[in-house]
C-alpha atoms as a PDB file:
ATOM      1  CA  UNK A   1     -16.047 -33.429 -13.230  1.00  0.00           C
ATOM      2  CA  UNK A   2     -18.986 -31.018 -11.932  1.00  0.00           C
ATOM      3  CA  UNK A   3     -16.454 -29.572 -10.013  1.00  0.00           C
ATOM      4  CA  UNK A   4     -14.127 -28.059 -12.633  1.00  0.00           C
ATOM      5  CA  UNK A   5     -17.804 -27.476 -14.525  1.00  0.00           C
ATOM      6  CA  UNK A   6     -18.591 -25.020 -11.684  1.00  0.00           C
ATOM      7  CA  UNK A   7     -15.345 -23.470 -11.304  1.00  0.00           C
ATOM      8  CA  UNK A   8     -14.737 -23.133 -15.324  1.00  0.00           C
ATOM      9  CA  UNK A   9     -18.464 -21.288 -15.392  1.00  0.00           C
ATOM     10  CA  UNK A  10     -17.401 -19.579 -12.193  1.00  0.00           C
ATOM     11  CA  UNK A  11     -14.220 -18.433 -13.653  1.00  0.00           C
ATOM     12  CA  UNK A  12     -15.858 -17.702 -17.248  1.00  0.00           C
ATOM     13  CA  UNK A  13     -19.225 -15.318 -15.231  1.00  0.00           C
ATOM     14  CA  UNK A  14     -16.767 -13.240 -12.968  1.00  0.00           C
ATOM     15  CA  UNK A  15     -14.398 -12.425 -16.132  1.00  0.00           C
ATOM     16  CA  UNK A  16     -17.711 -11.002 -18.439  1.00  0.00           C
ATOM     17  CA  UNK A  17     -18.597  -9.106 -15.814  1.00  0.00           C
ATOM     18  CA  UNK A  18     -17.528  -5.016 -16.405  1.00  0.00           C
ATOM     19  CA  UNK A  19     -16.223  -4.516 -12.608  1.00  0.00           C
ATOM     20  CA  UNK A  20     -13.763  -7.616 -12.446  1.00  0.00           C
ATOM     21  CA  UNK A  21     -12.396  -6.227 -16.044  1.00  0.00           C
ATOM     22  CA  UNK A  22     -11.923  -3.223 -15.204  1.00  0.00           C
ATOM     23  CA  UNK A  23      -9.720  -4.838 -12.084  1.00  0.00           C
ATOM     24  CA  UNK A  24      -8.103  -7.168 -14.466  1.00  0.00           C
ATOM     25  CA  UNK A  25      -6.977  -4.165 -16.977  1.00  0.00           C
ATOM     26  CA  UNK A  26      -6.052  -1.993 -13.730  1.00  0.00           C
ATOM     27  CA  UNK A  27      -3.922  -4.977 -12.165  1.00  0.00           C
ATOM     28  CA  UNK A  28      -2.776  -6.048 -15.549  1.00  0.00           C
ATOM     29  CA  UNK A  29      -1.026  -2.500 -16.006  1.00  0.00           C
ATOM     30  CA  UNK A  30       0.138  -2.316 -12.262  1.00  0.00           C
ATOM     31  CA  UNK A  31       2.000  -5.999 -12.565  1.00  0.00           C
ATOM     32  CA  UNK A  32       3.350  -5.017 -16.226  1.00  0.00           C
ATOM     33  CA  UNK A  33       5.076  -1.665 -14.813  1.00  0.00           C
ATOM     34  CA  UNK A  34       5.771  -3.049 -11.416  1.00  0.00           C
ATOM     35  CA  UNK A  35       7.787  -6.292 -12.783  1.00  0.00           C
ATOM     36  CA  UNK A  36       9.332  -4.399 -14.602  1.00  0.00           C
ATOM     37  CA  UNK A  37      10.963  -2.030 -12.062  1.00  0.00           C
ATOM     38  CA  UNK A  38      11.572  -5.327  -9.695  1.00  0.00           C
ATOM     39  CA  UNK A  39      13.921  -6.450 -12.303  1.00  0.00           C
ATOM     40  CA  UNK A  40      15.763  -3.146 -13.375  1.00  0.00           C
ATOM     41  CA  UNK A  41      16.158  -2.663  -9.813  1.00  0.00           C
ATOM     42  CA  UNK A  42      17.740  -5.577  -8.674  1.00  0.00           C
ATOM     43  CA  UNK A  43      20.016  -5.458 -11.952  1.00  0.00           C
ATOM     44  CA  UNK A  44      21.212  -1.821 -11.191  1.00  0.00           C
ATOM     45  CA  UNK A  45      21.328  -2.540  -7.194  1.00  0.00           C
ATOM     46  CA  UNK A  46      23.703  -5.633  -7.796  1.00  0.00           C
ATOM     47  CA  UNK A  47      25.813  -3.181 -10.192  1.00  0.00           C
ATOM     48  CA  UNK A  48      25.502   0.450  -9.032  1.00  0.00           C
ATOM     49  CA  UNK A  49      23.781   0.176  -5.463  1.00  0.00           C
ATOM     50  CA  UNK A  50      20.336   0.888  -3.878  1.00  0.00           C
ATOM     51  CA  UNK A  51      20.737   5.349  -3.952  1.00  0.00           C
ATOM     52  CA  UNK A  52      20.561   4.693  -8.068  1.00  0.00           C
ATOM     53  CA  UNK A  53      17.523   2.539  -7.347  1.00  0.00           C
ATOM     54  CA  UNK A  54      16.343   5.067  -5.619  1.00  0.00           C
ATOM     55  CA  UNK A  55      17.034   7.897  -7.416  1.00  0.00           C
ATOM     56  CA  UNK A  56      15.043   6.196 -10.276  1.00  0.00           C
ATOM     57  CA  UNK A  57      12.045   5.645  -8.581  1.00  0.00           C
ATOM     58  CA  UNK A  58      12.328   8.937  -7.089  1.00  0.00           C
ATOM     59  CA  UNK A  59      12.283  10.458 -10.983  1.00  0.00           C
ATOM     60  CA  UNK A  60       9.068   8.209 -11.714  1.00  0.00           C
ATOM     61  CA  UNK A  61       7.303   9.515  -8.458  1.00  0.00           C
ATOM     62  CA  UNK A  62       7.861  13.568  -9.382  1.00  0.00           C
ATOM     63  CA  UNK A  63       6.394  12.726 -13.259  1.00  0.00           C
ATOM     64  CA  UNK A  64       3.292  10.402 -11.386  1.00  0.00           C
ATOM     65  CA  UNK A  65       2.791  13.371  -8.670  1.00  0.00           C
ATOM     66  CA  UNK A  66       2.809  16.078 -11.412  1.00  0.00           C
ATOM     67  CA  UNK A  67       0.851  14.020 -14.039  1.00  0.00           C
ATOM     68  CA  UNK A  68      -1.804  13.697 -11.035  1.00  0.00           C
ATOM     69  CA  UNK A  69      -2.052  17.547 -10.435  1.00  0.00           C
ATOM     70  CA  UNK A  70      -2.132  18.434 -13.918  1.00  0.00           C
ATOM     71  CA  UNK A  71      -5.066  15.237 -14.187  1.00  0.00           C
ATOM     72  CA  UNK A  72      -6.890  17.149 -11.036  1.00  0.00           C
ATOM     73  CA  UNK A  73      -6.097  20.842 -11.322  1.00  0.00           C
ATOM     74  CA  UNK A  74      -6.300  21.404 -15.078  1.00  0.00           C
ATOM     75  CA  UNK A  75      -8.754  18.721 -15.804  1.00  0.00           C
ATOM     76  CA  UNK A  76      -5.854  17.527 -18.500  1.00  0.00           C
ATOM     77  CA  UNK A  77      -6.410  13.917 -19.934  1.00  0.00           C
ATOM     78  CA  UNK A  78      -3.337  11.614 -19.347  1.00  0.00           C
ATOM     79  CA  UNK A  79      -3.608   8.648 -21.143  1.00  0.00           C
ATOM     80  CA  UNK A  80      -1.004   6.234 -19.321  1.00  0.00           C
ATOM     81  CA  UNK A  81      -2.922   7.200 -15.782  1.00  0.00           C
ATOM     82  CA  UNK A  82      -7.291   6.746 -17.153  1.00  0.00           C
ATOM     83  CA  UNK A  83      -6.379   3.074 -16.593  1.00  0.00           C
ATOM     84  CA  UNK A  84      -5.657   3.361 -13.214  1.00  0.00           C
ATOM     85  CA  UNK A  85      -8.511   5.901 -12.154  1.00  0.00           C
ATOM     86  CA  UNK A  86     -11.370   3.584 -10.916  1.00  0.00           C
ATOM     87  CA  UNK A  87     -12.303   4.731  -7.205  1.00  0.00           C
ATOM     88  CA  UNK A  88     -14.084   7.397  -6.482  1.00  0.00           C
ATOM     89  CA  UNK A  89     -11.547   9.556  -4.149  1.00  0.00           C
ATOM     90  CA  UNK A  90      -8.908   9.059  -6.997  1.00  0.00           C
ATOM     91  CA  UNK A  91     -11.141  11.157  -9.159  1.00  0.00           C
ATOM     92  CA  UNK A  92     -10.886  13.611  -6.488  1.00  0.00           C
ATOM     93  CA  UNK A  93      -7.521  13.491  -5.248  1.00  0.00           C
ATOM     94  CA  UNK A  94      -4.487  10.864  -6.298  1.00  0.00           C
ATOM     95  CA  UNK A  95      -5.031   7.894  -8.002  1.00  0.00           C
ATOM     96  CA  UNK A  96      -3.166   4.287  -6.566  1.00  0.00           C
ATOM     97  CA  UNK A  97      -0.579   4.171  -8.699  1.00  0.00           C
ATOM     98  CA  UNK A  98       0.747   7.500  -7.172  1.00  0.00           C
ATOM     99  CA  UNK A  99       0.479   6.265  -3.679  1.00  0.00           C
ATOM    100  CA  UNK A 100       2.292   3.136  -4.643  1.00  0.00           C
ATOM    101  CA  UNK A 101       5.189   4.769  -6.224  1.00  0.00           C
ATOM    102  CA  UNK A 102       5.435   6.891  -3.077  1.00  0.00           C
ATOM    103  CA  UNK A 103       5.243   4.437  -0.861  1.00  0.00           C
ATOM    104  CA  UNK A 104       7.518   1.562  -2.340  1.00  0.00           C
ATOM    105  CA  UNK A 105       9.966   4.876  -2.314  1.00  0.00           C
ATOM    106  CA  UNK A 106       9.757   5.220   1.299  1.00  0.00           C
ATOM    107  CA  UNK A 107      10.150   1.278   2.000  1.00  0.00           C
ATOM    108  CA  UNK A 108      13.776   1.569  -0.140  1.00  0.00           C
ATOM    109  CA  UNK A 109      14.359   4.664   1.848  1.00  0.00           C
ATOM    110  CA  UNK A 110      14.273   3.398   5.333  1.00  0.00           C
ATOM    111  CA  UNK A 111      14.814  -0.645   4.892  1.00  0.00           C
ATOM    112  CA  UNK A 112      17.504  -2.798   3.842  1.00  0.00           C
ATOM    113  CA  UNK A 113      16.909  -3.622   0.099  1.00  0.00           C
ATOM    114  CA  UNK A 114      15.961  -7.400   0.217  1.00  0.00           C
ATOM    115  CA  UNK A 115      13.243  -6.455   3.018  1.00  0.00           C
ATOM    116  CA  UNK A 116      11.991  -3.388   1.135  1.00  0.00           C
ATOM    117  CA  UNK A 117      12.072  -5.691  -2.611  1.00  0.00           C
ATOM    118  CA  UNK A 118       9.940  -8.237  -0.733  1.00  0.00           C
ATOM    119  CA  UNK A 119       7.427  -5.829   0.593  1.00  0.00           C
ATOM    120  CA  UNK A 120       6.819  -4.491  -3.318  1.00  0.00           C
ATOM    121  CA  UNK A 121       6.434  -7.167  -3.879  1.00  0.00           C
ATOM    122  CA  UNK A 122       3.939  -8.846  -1.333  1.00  0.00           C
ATOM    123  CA  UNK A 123       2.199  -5.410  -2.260  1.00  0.00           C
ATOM    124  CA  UNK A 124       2.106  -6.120  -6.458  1.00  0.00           C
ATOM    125  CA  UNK A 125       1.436  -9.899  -6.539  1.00  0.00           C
ATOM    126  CA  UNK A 126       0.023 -10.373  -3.464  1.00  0.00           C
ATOM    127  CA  UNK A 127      -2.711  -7.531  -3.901  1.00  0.00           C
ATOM    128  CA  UNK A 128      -4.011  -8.336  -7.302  1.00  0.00           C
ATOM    129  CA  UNK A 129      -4.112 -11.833  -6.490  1.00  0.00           C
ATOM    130  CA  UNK A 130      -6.591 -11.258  -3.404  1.00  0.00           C
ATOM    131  CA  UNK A 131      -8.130  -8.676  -5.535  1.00  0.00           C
ATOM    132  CA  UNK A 132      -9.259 -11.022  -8.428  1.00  0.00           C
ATOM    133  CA  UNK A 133      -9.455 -14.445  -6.208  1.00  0.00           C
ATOM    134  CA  UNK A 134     -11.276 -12.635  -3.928  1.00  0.00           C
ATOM    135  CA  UNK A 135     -14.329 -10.882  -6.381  1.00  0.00           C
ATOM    136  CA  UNK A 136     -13.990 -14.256  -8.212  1.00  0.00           C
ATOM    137  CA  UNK A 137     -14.789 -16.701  -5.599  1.00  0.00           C
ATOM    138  CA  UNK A 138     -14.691 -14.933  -2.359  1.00  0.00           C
ATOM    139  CA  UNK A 139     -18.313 -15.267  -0.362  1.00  0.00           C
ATOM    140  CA  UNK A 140     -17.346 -15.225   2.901  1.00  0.00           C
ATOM    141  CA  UNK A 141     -16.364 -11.360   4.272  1.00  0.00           C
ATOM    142  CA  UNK A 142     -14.022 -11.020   6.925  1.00  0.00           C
ATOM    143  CA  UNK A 143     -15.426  -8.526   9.932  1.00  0.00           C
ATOM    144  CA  UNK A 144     -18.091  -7.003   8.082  1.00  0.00           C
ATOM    145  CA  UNK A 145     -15.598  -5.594   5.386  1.00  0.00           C
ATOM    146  CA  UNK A 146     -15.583  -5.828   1.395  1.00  0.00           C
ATOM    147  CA  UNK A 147     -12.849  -8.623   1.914  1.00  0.00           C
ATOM    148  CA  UNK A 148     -13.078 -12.646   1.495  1.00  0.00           C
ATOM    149  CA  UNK A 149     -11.741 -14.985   3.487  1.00  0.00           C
ATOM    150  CA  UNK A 150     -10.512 -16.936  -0.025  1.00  0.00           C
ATOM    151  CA  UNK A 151      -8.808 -13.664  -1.142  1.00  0.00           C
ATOM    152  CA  UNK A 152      -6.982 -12.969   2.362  1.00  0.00           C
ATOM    153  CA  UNK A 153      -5.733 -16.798   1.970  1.00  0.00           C
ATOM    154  CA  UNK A 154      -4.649 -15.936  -1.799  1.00  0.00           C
ATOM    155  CA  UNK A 155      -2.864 -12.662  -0.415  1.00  0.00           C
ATOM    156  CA  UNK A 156      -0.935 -14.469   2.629  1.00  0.00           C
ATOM    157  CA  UNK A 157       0.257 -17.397   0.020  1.00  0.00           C
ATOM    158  CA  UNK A 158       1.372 -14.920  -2.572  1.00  0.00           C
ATOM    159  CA  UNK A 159       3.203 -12.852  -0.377  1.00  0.00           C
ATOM    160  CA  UNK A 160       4.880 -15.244   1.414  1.00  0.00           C
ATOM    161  CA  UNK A 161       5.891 -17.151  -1.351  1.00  0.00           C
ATOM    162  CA  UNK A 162       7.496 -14.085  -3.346  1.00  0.00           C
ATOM    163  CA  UNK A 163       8.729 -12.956   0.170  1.00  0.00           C
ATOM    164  CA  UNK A 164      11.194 -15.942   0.091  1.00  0.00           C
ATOM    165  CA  UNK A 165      12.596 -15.201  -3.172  1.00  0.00           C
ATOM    166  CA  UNK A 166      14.269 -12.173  -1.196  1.00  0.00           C
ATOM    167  CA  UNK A 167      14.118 -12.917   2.612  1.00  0.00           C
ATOM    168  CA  UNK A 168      15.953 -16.122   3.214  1.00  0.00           C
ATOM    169  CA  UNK A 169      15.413 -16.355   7.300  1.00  0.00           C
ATOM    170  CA  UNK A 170      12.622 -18.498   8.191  1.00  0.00           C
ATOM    171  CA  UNK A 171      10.427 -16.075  10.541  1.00  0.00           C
ATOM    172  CA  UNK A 172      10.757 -13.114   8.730  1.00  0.00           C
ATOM    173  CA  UNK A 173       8.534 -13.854   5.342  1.00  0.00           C
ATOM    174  CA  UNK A 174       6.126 -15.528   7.460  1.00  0.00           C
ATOM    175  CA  UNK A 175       5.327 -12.044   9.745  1.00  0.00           C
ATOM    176  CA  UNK A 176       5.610 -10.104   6.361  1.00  0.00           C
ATOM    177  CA  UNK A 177       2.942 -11.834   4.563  1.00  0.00           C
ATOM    178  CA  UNK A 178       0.932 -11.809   7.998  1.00  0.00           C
ATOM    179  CA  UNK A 179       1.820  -8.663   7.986  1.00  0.00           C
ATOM    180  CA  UNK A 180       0.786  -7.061   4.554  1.00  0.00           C
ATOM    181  CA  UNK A 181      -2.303  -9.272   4.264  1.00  0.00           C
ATOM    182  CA  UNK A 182      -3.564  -7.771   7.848  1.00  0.00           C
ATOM    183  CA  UNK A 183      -2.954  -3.977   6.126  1.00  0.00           C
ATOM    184  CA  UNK A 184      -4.855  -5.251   3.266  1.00  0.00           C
ATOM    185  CA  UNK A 185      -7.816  -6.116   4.738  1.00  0.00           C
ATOM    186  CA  UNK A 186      -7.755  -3.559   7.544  1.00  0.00           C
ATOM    187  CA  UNK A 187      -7.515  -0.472   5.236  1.00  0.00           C
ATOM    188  CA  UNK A 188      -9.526   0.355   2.201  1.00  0.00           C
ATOM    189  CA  UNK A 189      -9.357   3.625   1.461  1.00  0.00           C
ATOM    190  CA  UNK A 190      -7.474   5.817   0.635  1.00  0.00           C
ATOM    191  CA  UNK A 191      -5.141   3.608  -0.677  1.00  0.00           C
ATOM    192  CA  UNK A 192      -3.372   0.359   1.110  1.00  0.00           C
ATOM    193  CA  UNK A 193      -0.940   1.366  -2.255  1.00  0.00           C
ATOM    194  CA  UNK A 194       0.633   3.417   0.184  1.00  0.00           C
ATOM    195  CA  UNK A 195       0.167   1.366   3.664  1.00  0.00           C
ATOM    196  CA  UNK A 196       1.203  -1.754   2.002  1.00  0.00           C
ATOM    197  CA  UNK A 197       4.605  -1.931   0.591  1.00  0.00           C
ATOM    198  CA  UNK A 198       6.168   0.955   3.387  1.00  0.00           C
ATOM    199  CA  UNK A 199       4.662  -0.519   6.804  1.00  0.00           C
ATOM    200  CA  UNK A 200       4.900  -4.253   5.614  1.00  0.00           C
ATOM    201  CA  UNK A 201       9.334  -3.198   4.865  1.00  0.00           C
ATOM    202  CA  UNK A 202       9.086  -1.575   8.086  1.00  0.00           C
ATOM    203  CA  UNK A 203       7.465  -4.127   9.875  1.00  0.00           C
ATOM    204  CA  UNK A 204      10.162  -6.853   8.455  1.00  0.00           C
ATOM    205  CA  UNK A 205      13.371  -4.665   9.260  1.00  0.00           C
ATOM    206  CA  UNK A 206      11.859  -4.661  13.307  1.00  0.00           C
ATOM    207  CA  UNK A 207      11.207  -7.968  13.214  1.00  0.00           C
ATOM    208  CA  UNK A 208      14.576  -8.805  11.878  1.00  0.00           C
ATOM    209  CA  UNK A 209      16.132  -6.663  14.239  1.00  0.00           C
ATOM    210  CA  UNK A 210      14.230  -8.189  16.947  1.00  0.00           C
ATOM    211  CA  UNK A 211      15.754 -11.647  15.972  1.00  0.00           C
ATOM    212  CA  UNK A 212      19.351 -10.041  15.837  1.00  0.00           C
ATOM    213  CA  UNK A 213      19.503 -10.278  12.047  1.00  0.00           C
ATOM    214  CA  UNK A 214      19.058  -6.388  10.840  1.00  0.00           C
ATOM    215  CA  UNK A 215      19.974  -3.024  12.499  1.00  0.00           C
ATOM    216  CA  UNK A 216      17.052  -0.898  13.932  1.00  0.00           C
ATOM    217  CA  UNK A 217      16.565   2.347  12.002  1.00  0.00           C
ATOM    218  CA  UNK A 218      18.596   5.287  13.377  1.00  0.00           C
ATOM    219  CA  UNK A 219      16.835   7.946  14.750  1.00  0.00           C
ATOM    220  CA  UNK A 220      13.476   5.983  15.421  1.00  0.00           C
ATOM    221  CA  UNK A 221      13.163   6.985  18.872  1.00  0.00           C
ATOM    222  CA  UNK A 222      13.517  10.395  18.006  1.00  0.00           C
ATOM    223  CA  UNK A 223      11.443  10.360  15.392  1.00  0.00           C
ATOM    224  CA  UNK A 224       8.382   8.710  17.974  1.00  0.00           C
ATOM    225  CA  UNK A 225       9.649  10.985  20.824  1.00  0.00           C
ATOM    226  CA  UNK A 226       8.692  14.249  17.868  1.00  0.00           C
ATOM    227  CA  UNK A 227       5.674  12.801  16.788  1.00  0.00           C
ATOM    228  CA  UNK A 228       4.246  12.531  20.495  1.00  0.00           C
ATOM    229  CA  UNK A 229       5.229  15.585  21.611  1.00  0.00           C
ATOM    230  CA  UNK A 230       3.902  17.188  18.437  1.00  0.00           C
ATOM    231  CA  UNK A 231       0.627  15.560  18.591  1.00  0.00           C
ATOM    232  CA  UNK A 232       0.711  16.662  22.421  1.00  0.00           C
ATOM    233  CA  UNK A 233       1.015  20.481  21.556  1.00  0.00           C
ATOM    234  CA  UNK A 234      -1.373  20.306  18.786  1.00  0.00           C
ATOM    235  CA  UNK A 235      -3.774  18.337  20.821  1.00  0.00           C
ATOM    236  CA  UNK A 236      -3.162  20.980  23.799  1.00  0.00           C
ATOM    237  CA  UNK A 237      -3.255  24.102  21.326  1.00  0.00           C
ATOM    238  CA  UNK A 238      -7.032  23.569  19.936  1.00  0.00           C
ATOM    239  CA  UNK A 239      -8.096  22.396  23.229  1.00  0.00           C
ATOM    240  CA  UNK A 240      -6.885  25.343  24.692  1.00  0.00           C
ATOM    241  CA  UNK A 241      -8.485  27.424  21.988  1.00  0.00           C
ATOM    242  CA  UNK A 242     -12.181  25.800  22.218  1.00  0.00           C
ATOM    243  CA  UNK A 243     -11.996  26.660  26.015  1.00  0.00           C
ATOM    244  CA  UNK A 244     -11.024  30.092  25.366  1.00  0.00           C
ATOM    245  CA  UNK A 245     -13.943  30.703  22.418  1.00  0.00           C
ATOM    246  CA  UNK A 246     -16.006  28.762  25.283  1.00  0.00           C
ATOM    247  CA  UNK A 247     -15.278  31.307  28.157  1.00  0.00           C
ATOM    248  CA  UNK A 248     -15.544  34.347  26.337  1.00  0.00           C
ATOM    249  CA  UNK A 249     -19.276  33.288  24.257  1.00  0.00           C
ATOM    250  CA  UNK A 250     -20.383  32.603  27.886  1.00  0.00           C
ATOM    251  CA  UNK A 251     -21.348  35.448  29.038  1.00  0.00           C
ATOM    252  CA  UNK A 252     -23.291  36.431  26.127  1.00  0.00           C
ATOM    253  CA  UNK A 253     -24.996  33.396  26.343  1.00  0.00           C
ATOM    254  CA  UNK A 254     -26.034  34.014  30.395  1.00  0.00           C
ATOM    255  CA  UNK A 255     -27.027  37.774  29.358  1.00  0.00           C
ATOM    256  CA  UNK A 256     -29.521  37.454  26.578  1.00  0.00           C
END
């Protein structure tokens, strides 16, 4: 009996308090939106195929991203966005709800659609639950960070278990929720809106492929071959240039 007492006042202190509101009204309006695409997009994927899905989201993403510039470079008021403006570099720069729409866009660009659906929605349950658990009755931080032990637990459960609902191999929602709840508490900030849902559908296609159950994304290779040799030239470029602003200041330097 003391024990629900303590976890009935525990429950009752954490939702009076202004911060875990503020989550609950922020998370409230996230899960409302975000259950609501779930469903219209498996509905109009089973009818019409995943390019409408995309298409749709791709429409909501260009009204977010221009709602966010007018929000930041016209100092414009937009009603359906103030409830998701809570940390301090959305004030400065895009809000969450932005990155989230761009990134669950990316995960149905570049994964099958039951991997990409699953990594949504790790991201939308699985996040506000180990968000609220977490400031409710986490103590106990993991590495030093502003995450719980209790709401890491919270996030693997969650994801897993809504992971299943679309992912019917064994291995595969298992390394997803491992997955997303490792992004989760490894980033912070700017936003694991973004890094959640796209690396979590990206992580599941390579696994599956890895078993033999999915095909590996085309052009991958390419695409790492580009970004190394890219980051190589850039890399080589400014260290080149330093050296060069180096050599000619020094003999200035050895003259005065």
């Amino acid at each position: 009996m003391s024990f629900i007492g303590n976890l009935f006042s525990t429950i009752i202190s954490a939702v009076t308090k202004e911060e875990i509101l503020k989550d609950l009204r922020r998370k409230g309006a996230r899960l409302l939106i975000g259950t609501s695409f779930i469903l219209l997009g498996i509905y109009i994927n089973a009818h019409y195929g995943i390019e409408v899905v995309r298409n749709i989201l791709l429409v909501n993403v260009i009204f977010v991203v221009g709602s966010d510039y007018a929000r930041l470079s016209f100092n414009l008021k937009v009603p359906f966005l103030e409830p998701f403006v809570m940390h301090s570099y959305e004030k400065e720069g895009f809000q969450g709800a932005t990155y989230a729409a761009i990134g669950n866009l990316l995960a149905l660009s570049f994964t099958d659609f039951d991997i990409a659906m699953a990594a949504i929605c790790m991201f939308m349950y699985g996040d506000a639950v180990a968000n609220i658990i977490g400031k409710t009755f986490g103590k106990a931080k993991l590495f030093g960070r502003n995450k719980t032990i209790v709401g890491s637990l919270a996030m693997f459960v969650v994801s897993y278990l809504v992971g299943t609902i679309f992912v019917h191999d064994v291995h595969t929602p298992i390394f997803m929720a491992l997955l997303a709840t490792a992004i989760e508490v490894i980033i912070v900030a700017p936003a694991d809106d973004f890094a959640i849902p796209l690396f979590t559908a990206l992580g599941g296609q390579y696994f599956g492929a890895l078993l033999g159950l999915r095909s590996y994304l085309e052009g991958f290779l390419a695409g790492v071959i580009l970004f190394v040799v890219s980051a190589s030239v850039v890399v080589g470029f400014v260290g080149l240039f330093n050296l060069t602003k180096k050599v000619l200041n020094w003999p200035k330097k050895s003259s005065t």
